[in-house]
C-alpha atoms as a PDB file:
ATOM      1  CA  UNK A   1      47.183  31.625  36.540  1.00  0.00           C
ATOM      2  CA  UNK A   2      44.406  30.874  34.157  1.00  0.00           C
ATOM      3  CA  UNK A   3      42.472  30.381  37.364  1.00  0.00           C
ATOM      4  CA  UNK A   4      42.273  33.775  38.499  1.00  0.00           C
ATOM      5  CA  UNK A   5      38.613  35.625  37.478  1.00  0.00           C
ATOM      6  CA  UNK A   6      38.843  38.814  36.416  1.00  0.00           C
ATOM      7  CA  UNK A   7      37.679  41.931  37.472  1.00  0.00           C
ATOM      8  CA  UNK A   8      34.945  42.155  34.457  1.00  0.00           C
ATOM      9  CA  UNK A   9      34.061  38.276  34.735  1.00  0.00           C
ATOM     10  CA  UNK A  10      33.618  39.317  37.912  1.00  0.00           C
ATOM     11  CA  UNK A  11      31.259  42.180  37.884  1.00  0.00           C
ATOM     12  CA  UNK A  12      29.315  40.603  35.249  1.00  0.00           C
ATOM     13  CA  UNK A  13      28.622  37.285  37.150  1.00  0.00           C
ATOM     14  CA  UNK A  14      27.669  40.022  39.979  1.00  0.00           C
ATOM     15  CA  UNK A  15      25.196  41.958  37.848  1.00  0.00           C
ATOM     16  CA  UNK A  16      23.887  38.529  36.478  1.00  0.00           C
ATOM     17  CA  UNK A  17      23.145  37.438  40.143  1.00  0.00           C
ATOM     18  CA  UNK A  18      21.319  40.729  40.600  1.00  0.00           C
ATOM     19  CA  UNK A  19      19.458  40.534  37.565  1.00  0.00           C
ATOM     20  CA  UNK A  20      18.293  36.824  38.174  1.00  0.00           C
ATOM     21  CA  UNK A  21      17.183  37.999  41.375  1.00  0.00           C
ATOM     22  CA  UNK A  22      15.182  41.202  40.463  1.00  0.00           C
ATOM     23  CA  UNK A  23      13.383  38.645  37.516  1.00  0.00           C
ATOM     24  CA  UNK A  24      12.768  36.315  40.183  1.00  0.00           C
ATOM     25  CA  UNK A  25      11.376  38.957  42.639  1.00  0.00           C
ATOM     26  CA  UNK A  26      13.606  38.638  45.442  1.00  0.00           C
ATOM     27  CA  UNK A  27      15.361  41.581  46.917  1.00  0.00           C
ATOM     28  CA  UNK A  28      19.312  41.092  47.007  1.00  0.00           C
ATOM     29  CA  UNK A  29      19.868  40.007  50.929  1.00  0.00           C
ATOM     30  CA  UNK A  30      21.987  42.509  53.414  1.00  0.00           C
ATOM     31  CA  UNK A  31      24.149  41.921  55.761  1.00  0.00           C
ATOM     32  CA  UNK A  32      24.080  44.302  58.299  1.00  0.00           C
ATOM     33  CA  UNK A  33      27.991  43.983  59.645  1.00  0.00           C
ATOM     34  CA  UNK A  34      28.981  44.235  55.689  1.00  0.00           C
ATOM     35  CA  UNK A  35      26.395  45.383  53.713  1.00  0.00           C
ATOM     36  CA  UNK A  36      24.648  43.684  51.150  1.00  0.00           C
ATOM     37  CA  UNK A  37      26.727  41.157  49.152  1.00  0.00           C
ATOM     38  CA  UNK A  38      26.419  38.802  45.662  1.00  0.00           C
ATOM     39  CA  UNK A  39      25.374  35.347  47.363  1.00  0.00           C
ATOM     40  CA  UNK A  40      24.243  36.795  50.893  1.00  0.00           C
ATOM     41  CA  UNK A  41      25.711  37.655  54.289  1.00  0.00           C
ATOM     42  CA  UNK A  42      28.720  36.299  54.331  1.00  0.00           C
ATOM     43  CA  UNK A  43      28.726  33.148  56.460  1.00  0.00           C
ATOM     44  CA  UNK A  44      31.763  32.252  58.806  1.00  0.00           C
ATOM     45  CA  UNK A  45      30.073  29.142  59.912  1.00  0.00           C
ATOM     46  CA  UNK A  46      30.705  28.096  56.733  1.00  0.00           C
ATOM     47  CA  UNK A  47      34.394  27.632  57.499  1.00  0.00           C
ATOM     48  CA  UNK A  48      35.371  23.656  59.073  1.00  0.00           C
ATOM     49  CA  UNK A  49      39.382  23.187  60.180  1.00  0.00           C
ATOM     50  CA  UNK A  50      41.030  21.118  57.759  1.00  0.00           C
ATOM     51  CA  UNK A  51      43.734  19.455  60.047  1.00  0.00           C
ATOM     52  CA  UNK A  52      46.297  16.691  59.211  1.00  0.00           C
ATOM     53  CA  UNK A  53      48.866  15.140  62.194  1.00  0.00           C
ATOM     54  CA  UNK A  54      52.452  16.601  60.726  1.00  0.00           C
ATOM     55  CA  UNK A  55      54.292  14.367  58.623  1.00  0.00           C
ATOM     56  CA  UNK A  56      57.343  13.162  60.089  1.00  0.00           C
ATOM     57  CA  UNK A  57      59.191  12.993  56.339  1.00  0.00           C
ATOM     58  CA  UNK A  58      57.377  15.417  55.066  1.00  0.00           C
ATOM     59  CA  UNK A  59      57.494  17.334  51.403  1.00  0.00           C
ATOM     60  CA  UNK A  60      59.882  19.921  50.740  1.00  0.00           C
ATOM     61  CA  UNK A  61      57.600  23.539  51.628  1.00  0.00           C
ATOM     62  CA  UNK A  62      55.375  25.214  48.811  1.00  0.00           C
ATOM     63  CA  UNK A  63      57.177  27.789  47.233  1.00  0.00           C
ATOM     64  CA  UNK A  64      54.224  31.523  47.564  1.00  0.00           C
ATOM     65  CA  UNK A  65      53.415  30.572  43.907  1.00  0.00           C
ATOM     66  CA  UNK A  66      52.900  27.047  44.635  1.00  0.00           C
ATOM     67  CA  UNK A  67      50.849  28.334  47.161  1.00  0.00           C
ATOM     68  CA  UNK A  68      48.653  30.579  45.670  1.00  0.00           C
ATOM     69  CA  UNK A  69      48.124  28.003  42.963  1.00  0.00           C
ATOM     70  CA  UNK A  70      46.713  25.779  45.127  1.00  0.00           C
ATOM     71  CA  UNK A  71      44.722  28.262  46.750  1.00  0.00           C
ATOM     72  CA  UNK A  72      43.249  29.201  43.106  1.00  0.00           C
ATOM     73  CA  UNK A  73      42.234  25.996  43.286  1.00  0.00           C
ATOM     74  CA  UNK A  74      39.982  25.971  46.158  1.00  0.00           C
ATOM     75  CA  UNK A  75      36.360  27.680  46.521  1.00  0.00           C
ATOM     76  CA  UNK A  76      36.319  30.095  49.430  1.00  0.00           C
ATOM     77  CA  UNK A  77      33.237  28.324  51.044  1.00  0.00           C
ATOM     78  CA  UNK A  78      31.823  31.996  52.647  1.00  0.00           C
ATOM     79  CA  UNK A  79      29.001  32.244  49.911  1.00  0.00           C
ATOM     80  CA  UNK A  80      31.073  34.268  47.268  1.00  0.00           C
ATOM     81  CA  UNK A  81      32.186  32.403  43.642  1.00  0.00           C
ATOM     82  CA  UNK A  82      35.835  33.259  44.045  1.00  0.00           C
ATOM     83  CA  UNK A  83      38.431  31.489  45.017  1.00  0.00           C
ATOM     84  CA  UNK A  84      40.744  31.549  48.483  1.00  0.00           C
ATOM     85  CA  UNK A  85      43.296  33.788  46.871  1.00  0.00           C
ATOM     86  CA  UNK A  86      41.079  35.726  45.021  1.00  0.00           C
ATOM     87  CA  UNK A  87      38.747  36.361  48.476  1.00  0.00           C
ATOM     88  CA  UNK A  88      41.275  36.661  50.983  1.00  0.00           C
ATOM     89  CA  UNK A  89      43.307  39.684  48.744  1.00  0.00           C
ATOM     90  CA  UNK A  90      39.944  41.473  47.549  1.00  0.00           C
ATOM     91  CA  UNK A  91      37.415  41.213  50.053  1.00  0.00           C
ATOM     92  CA  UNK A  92      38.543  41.719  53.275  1.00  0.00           C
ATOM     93  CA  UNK A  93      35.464  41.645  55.129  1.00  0.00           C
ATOM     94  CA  UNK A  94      35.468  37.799  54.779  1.00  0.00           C
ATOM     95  CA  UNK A  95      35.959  35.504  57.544  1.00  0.00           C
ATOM     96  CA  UNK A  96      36.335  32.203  55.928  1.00  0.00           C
ATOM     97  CA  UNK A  97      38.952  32.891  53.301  1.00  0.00           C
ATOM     98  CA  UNK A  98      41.957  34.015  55.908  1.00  0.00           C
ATOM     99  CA  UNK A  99      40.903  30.918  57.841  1.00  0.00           C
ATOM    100  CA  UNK A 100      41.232  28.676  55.073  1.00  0.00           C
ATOM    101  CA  UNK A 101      44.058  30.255  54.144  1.00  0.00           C
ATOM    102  CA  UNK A 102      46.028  29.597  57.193  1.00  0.00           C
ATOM    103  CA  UNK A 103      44.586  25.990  57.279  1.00  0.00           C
ATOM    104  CA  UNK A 104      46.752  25.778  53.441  1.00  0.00           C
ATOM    105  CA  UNK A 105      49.711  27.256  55.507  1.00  0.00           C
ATOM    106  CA  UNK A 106      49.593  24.736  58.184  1.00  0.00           C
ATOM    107  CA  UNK A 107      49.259  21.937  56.427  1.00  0.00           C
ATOM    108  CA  UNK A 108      51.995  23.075  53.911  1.00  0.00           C
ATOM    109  CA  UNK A 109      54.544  24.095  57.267  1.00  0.00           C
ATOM    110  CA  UNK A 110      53.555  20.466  58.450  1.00  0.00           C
ATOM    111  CA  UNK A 111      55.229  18.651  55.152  1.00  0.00           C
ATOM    112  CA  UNK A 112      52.010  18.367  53.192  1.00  0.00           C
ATOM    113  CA  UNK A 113      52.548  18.482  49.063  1.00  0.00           C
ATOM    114  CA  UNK A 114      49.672  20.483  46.959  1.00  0.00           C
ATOM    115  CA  UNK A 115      48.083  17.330  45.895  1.00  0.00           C
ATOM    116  CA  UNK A 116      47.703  15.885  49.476  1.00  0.00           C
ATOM    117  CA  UNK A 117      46.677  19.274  50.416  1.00  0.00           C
ATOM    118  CA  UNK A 118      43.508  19.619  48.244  1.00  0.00           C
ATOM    119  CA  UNK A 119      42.728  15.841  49.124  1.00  0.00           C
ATOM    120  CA  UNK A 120      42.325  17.096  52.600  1.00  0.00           C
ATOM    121  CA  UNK A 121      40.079  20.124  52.037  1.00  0.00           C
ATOM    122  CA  UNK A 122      38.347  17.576  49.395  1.00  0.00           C
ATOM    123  CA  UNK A 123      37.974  15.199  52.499  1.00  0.00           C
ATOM    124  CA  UNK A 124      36.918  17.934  54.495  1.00  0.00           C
ATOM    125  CA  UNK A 125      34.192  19.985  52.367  1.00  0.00           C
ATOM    126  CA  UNK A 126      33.427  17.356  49.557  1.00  0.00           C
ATOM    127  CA  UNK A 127      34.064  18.027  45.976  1.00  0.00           C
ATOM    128  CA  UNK A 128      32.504  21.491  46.122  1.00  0.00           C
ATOM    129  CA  UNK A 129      35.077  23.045  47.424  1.00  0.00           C
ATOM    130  CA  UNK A 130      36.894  22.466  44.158  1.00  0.00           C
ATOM    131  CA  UNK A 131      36.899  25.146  41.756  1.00  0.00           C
ATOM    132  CA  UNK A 132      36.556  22.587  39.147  1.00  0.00           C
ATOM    133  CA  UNK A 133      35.316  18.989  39.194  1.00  0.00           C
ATOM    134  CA  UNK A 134      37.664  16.338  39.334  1.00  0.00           C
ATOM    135  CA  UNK A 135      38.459  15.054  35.926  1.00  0.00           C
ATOM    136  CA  UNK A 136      36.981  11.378  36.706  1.00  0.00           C
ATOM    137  CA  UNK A 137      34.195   9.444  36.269  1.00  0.00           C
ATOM    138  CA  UNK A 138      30.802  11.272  35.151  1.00  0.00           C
ATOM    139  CA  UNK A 139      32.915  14.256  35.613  1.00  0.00           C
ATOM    140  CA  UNK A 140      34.963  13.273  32.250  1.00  0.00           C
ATOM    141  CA  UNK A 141      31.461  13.554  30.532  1.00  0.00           C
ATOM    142  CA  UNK A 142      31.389  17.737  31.034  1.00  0.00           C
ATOM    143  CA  UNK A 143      34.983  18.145  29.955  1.00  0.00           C
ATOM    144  CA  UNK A 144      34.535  16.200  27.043  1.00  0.00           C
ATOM    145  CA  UNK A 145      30.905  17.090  26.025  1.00  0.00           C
ATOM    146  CA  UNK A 146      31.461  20.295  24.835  1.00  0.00           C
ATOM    147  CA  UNK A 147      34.215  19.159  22.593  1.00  0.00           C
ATOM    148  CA  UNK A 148      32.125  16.400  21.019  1.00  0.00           C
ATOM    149  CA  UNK A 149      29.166  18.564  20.369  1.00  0.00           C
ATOM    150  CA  UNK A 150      31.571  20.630  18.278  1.00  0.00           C
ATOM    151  CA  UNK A 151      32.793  17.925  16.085  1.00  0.00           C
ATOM    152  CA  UNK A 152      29.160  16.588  15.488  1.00  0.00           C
ATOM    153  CA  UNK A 153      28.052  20.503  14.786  1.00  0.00           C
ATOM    154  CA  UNK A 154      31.156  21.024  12.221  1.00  0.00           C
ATOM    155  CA  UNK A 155      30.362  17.437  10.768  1.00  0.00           C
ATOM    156  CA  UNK A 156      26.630  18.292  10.573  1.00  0.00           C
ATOM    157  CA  UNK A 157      27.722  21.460   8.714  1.00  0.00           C
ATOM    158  CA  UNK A 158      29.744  19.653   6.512  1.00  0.00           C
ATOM    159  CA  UNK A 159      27.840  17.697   5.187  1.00  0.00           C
ATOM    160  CA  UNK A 160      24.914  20.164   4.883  1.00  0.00           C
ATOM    161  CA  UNK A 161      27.472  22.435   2.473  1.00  0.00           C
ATOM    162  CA  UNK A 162      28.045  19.063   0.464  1.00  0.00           C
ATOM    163  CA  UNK A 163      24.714  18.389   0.403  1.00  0.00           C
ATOM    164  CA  UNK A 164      23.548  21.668  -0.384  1.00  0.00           C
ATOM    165  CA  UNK A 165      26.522  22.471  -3.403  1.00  0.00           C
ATOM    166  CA  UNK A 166      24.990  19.114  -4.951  1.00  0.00           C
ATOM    167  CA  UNK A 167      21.447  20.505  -5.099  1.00  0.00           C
ATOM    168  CA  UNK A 168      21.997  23.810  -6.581  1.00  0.00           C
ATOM    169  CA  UNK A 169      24.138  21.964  -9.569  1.00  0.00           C
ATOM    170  CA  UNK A 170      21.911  21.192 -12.022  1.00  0.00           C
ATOM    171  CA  UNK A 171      19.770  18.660 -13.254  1.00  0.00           C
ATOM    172  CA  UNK A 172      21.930  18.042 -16.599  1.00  0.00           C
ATOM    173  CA  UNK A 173      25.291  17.919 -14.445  1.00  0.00           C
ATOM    174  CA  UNK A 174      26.107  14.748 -16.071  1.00  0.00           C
ATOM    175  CA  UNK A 175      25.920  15.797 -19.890  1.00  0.00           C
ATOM    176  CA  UNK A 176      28.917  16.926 -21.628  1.00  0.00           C
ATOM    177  CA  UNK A 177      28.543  20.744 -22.718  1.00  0.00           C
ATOM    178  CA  UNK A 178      28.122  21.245 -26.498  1.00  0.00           C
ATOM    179  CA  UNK A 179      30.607  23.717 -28.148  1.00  0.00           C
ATOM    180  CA  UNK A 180      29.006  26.908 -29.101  1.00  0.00           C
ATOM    181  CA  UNK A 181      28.242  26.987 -32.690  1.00  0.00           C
ATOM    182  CA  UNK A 182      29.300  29.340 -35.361  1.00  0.00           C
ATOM    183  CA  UNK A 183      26.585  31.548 -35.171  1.00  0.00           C
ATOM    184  CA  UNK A 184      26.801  32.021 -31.342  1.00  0.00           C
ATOM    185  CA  UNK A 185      30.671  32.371 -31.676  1.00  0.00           C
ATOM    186  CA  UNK A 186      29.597  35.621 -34.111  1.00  0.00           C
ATOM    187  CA  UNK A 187      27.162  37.286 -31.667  1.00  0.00           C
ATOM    188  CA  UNK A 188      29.272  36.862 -29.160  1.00  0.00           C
ATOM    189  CA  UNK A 189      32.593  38.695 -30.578  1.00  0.00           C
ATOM    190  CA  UNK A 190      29.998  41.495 -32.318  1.00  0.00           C
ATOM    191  CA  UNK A 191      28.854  41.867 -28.442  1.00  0.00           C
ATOM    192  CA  UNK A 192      32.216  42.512 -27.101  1.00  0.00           C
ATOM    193  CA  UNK A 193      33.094  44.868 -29.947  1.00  0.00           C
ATOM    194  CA  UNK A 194      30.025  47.191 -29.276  1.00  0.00           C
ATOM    195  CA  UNK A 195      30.940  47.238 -25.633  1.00  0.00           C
ATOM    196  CA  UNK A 196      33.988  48.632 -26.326  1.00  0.00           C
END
C-alpha cells in the first residue's frame, strides 16, 4: 500500500498548486457543477472505455486487495494527481474514476490477470496513465539517477574529509617527535603541582 498518498501529501501538493498559481498570476479555475478544484473542472471526457473480448480460459478473479492494488496503480485521468482508488473513495464528485473503475471490474470478471489489465489501460491512455513509469528503457535512468548521484555525493565527501584531515596535519608530519628534555619534564610536573 505504499501507493496510497496521504492526506498531508495531499493537501500540501494542493496548496503547492495554489501557490504556483497565485506566483504565476492565474486565478485557480471553477467549476461551476463542483466548485473550484486542484487541476481544474473536472473533465469526464477525459474518460475512454478500456474493453478486452472475454477470455475463454481466463485467470482465476482478483481477490478486492488485488484489486485495489491495481487500481493504486492507475492515474484517475479526470485532472486530479490521485489515483483510481484514491479518487473514486474520496472525491465523489468525479466522473472518470467510477468509470474506470468498473472498466478494472470488467475486465477482471472477464478472466483478465493485473498485469494484462494495466497493459490494456496502458494501450488505451499511453504510459500516463501509470502512476509510475515503467521501469524500462530511458525510464531506468530516473530510478537509478537518484541513487548514483548519492554515491558520487558521499564519494565526493569522502574524499574531501581525506583531503581536508591531510591539510590541517602539519608541515613536519613526517619527523619523529623529540622527547621532552629534562628541563621541560620539571616545568611541567611544578605546573601540575600548583594546579592542584
Amino acid at each position: 500500500m505504499a501507493d496510497v498518498i496521504s492526506r498531508r501529501i495531499f493537501f500540501i501538493g494542493a496548496a503547492a498548486a495554489v501557490v504556483a498559481r497565485a506566483a504565476r498570476g492565474q486565478a485557480p479555475p471553477a467549476d461551476t457543477a463542483h466548485g473550484p478544484t486542484m487541476s481544474g473542472p473536472m473533465d469526464g471526457s477525459a474518460y475512454l472505455p478500456v474493453v478486452l473480448p472475454a477470455k475463454a480460459q481466463g485467470a482465476a478473479p482478483l481477490t478486492q486487495e488485488e484489486r485495489d492494488d491495481l487500481e493504486h496503480k492507475l492515474k484517475c485521468q479526470c485532472g486530479c494527481v490521485l489515483d483510481i482508488y484514491t479518487c473514486r473513495t474520496t472525491d465523489f464528485t468525479c466522473p472518470v474514476s467510477p468509470a474506470m473503475h468498473r472498466d478494472v471490474l470488467t475486465l477482471a470478471a472477464t478472466g483478465y490477470d493485473g498485469r494484462e489489465i494495466l497493459i490494456a489501460f496502458q494501450a488505451v491512455y499511453g504510459e500516463r496513465v501509470l502512476m509510475a513509469p515503467v521501469k524500462e528503457g530511458f525510464n531506468l535512468v530516473g530510478y537509478a539517477l537518484p541513487f548514483i548521484l548519492i554515491a558520487g555525493a558521499g564519494i565526493a565527501v569522502f574524499r574531501w574529509a581525506r583531503k581536508r584531515s591531510g591539510a590541517l596535519t602539519p608541515a613536519l608530519a613526517g619527523t619523529p617527535i623529540a622527547p621532552a628534555t629534562s628541563d621541560e619534564m620539571a616545568r611541567i610536573e611544578a605546573a601540575v603541582r600548583n594546579d592542584e
